[in-house]
Protein backbone atom coordinates (compact mmCIF):
# COMPACT_ATOMS: atom_id res chain seq x y z
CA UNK A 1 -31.76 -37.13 -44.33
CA UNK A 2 -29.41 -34.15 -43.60
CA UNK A 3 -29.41 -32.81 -46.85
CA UNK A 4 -33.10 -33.01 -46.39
CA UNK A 5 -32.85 -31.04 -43.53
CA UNK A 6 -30.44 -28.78 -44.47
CA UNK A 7 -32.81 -28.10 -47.01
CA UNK A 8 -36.18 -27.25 -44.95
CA UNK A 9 -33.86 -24.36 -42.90
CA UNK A 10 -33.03 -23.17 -46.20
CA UNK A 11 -36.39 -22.90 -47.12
CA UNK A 12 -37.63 -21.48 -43.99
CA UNK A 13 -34.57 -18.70 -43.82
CA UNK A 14 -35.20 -17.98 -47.36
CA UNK A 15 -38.64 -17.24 -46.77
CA UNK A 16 -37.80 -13.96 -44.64
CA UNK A 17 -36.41 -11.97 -47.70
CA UNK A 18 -39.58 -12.32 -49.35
CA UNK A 19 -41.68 -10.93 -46.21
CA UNK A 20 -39.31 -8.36 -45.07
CA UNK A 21 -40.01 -5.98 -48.27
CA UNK A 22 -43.69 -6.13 -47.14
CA UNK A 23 -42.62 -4.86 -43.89
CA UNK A 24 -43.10 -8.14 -41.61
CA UNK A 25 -39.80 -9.42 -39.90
CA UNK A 26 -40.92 -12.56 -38.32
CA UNK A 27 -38.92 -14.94 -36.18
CA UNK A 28 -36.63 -17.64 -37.66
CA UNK A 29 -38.24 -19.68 -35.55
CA UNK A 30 -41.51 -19.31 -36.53
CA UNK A 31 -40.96 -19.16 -40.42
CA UNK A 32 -38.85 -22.53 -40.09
CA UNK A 33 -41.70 -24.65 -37.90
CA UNK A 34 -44.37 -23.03 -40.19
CA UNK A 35 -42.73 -25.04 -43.15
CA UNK A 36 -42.33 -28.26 -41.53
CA UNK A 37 -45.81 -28.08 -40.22
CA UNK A 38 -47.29 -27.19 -44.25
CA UNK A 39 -45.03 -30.20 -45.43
CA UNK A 40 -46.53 -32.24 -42.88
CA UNK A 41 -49.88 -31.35 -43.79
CA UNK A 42 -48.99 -31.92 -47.41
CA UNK A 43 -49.35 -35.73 -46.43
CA UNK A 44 -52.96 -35.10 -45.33
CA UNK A 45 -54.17 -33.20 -48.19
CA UNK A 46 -52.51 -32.09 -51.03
CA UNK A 47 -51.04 -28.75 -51.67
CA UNK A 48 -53.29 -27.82 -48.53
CA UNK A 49 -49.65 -27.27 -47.00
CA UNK A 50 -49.57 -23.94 -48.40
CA UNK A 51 -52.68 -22.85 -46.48
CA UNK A 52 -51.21 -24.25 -43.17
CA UNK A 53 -48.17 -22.36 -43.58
CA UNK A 54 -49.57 -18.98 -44.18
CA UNK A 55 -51.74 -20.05 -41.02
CA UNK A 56 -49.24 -19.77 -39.05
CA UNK A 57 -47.63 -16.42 -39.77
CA UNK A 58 -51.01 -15.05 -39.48
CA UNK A 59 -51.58 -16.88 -35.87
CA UNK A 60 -48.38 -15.80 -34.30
CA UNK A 61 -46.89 -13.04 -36.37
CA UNK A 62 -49.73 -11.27 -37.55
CA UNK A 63 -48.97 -11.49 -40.98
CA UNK A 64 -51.97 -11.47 -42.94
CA UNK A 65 -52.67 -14.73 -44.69
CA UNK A 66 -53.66 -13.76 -48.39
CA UNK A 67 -49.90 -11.91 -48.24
CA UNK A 68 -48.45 -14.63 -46.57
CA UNK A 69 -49.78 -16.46 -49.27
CA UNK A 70 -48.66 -14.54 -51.74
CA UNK A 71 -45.05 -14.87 -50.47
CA UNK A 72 -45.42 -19.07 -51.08
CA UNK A 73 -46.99 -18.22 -54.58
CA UNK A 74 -43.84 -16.19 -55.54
CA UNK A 75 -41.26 -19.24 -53.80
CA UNK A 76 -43.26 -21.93 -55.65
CA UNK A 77 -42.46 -19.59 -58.94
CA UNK A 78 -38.87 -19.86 -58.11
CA UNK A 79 -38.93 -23.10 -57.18
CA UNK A 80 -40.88 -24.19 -60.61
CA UNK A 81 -38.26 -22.12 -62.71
CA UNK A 82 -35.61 -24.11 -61.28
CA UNK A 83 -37.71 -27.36 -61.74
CA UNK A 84 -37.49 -26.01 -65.63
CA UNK A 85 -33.77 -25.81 -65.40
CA UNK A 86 -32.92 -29.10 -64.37
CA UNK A 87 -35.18 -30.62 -67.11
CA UNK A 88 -33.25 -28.78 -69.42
CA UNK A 89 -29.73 -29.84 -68.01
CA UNK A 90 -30.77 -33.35 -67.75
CA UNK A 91 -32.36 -33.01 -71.89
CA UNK A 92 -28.59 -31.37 -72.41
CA UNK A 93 -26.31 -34.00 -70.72
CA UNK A 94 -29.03 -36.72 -71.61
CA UNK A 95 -29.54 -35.98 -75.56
CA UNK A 96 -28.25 -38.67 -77.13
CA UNK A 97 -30.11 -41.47 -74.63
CA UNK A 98 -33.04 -39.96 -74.76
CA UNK A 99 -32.88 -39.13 -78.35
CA UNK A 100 -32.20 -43.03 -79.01
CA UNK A 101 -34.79 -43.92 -76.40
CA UNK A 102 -37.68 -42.30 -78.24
CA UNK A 103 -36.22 -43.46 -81.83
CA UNK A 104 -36.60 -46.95 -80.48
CA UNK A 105 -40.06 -46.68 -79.05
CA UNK A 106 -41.57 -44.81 -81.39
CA UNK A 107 -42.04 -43.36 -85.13
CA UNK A 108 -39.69 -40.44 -85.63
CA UNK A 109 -43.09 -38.87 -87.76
CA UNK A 110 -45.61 -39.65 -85.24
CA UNK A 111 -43.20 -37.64 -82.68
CA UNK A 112 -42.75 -34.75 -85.04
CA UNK A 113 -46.45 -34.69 -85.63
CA UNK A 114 -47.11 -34.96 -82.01
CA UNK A 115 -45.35 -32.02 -81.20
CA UNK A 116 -46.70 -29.72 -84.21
CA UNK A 117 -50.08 -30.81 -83.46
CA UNK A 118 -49.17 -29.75 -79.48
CA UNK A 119 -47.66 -26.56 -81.10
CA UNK A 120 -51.18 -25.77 -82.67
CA UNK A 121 -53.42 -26.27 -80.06
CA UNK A 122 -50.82 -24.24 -77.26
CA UNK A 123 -51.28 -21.18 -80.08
CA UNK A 124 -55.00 -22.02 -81.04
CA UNK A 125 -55.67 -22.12 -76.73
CA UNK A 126 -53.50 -18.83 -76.22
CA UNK A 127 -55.70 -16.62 -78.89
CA UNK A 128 -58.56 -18.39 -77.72
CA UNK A 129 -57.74 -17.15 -73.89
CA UNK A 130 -56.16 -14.07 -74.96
CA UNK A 131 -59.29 -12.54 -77.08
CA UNK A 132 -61.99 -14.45 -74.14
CA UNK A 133 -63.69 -12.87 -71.45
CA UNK A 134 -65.10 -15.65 -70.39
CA UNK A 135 -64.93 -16.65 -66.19
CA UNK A 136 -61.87 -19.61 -67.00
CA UNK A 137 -60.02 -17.21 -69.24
CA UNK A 138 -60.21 -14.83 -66.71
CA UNK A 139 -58.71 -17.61 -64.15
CA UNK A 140 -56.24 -18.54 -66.55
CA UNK A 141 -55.19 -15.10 -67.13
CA UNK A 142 -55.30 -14.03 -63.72
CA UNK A 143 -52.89 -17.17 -62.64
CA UNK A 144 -50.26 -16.18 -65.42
CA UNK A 145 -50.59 -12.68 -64.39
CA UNK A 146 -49.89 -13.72 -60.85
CA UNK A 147 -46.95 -15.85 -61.66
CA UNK A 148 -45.41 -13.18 -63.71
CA UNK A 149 -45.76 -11.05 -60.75
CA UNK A 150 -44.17 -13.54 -58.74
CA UNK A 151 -41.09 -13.90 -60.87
CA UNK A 152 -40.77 -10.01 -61.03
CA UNK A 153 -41.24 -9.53 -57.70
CA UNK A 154 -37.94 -12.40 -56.85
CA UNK A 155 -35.62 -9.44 -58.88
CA UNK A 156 -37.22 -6.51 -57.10
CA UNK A 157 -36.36 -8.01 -53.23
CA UNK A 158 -33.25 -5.90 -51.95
CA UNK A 159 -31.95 -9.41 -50.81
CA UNK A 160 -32.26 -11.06 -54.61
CA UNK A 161 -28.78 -12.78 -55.02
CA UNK A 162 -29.05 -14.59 -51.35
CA UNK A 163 -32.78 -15.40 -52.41
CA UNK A 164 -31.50 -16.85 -55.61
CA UNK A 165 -28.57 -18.37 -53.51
CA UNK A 166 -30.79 -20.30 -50.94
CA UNK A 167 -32.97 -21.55 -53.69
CA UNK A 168 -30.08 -22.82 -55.63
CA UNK A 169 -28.99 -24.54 -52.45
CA UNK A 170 -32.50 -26.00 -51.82
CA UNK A 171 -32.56 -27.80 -54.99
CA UNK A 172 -29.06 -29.17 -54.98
CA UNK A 173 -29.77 -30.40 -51.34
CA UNK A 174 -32.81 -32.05 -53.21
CA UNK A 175 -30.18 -34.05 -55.71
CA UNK A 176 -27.82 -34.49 -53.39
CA UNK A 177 -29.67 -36.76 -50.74
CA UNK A 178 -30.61 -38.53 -54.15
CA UNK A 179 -27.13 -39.07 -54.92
CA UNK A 180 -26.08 -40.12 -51.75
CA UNK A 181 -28.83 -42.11 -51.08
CA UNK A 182 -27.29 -44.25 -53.91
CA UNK A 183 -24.53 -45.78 -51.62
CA UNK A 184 -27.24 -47.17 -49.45
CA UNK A 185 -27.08 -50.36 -51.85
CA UNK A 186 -24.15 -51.72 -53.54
CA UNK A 187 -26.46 -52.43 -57.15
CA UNK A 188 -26.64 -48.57 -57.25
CA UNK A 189 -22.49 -47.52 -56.35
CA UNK A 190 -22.23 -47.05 -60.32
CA UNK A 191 -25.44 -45.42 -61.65
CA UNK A 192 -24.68 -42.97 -63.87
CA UNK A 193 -25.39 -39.60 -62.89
CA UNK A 194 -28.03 -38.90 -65.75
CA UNK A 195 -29.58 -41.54 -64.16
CA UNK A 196 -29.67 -39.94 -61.06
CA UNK A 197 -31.51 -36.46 -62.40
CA UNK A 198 -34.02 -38.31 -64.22
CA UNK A 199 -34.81 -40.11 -61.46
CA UNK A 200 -35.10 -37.57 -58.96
CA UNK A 201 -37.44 -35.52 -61.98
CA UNK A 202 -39.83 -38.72 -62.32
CA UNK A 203 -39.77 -38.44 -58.02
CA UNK A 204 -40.36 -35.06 -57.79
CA UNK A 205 -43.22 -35.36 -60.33
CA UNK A 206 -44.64 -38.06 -58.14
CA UNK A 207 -44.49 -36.15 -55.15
CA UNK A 208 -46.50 -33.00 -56.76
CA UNK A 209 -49.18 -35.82 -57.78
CA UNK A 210 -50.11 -37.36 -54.67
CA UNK A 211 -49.94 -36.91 -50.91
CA UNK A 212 -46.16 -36.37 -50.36
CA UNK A 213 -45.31 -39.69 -52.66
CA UNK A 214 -47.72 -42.04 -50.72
CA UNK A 215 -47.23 -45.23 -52.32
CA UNK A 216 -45.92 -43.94 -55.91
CA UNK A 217 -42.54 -42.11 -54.85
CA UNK A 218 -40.81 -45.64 -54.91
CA UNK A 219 -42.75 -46.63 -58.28
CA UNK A 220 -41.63 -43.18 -60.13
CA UNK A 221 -38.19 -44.06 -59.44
CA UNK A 222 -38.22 -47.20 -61.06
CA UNK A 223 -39.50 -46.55 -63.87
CA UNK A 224 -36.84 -43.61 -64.35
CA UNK A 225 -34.43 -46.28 -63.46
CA UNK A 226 -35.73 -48.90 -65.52
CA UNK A 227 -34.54 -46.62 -68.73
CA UNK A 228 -30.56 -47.66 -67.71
CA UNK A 229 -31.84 -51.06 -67.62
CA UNK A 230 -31.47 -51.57 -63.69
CA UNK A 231 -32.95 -54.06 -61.93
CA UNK A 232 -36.71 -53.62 -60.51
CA UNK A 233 -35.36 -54.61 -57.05
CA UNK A 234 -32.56 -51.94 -55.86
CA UNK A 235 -35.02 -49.51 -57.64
CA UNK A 236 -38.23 -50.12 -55.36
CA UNK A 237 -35.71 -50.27 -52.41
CA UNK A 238 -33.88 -47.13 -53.21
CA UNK A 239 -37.03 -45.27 -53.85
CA UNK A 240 -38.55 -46.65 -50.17
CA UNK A 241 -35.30 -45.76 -49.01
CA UNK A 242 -35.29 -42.19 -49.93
CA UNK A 243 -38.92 -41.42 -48.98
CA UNK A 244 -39.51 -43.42 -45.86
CA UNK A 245 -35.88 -40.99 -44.64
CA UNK A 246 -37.43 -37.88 -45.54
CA UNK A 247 -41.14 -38.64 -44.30
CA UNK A 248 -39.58 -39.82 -40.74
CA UNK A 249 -38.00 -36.36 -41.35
CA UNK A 250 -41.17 -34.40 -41.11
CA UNK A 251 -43.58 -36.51 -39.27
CA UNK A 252 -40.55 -35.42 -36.44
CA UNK A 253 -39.86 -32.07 -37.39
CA UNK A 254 -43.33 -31.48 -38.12
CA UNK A 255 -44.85 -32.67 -34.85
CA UNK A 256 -42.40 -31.43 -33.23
CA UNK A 257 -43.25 -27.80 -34.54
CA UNK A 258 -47.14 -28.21 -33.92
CA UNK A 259 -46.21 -28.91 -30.14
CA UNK A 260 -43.52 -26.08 -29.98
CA UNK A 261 -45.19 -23.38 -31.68
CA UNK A 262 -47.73 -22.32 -29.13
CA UNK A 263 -44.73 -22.77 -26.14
CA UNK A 264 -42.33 -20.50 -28.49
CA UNK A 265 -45.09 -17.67 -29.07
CA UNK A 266 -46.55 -18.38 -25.37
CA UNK A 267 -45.56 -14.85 -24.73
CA UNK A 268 -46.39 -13.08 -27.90
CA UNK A 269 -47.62 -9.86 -27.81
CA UNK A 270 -50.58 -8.98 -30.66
CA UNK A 271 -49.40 -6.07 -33.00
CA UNK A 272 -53.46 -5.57 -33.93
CA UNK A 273 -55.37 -5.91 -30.66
């Protein structure tokens, strides 16, 4: 639960250097509550977290909300690009096991001719979009276009390194109140650590999915764990475990921070009357 926590600051501190450039220097205060209260939300409604947060930057800092936005657009790029990287570690240090894994469950030539057929259709799709100027290409382009911006916009901030730095630290808070979690039960002191990633991937996944994990958080770990042949028992517990921890987490922080953000603005002065 600390890391967890440890995690949120981050994520609220971090969220400064990406608002300063546009000329808004808002309180720690504010920027912290406002992402326990969209993670909160995220429990409600999916994803509507994001709206919530650049809410309240707009209520009591008088940021305006499609630039707050914007701001969480550019994070979530960051935050998907290191998403990518720990795939690709865990494909790296996992190889072999998952090489074996797929042998064993399926045809070596249906897999190759699974992934040339996906190889087609990603080019066929991308010529198709590209040459279209048709209202979804548009969207499509548009969102690619935005997330490009995003990423560009991360190198551009005067404060890049400690952006890069707090996001860094985010995610390896994320593994390590996975890892740790692990000596909760004693069927889990010697899971191996490629264990550990793909089971904090399959999580993460399930999280994006749903409302916060509601009800498939403690399924998505099991059947990551399930691949090392552990029991469905400590699985299901471990994943309950870890989610039930980091929900208490923000149904505290985040009530908390709807009750306190009205008494720690109480005497906020309007920059636009």
């Amino acid at each position: 639960m600390f890391c967890g926590l440890l995690s949120h600051l981050s994520r609220g501190y971090r969220w400064q250097f990406l608002l300063e450039p546009l000329g808004y220097k808002v309180k720690l205060g504010n920027s912290i509550m406002a992402v326990f209260v969209a993670y909160l939300i995220n429990y409600t409604i999916p994803r509507a977290g994001e709206v919530a947060r650049a809410s309240v930057l707009t209520t009591y800092e008088n940021v305006p909300f499609e630039k707050g936005f914007g701001t969480i657009v550019a994070e979530r790029v960051a935050d998907l690009l290191v998403m990518i990287i720990i795939i690709l570690i865990t494909l790296f240090i996992q190889f072999d096991f998952i090489y074996q894994f797929f042998i064993q469950k399926f045809n070596p030539l249906h897999i190759v001719l699974a992934l040339f057929v996906l190889a087609v259709l990603a080019l066929v799709g991308f010529m198709l979009i590209k040459s279209s100027s048709s209202a979804f290409a548009l969207k499509i382009k548009t969102f690619v276009t935005g997330l490009l911006e995003g990423v560009l916009s991360i190198f551009k901030m005067k404060k890049k390194w400690a952006f890069i730095g707090h996001t860094l630290f985010i995610w390896s808070m994320y593994i390590a109140m996975f890892y740790f979690t692990t000596f909760s039960l004693t069927e889990l002191h010697n899971i191996p650590f490629g264990a550990i990633l793909i089971g904090f991937i399959s999580a993460s996944f399930s999280i994006a999915a749903t409302n916060g994990g509601i009800g498939s958080y403690p399924i998505a770990v099991y059947a990551a764990f399930s691949l090392f042949a552990i029991p469905e028992a400590p699985s299901i517990a471990y994943g309950w475990i870890v989610w039930t921890s980091q929900t208490l987490l923000i149904i505290l922080a985040g009530g908390l921070s709807l009750l306190l953000l009205p008494i720690y603005n109480r005497n906020k002065q309007s920059v636009n009357p």
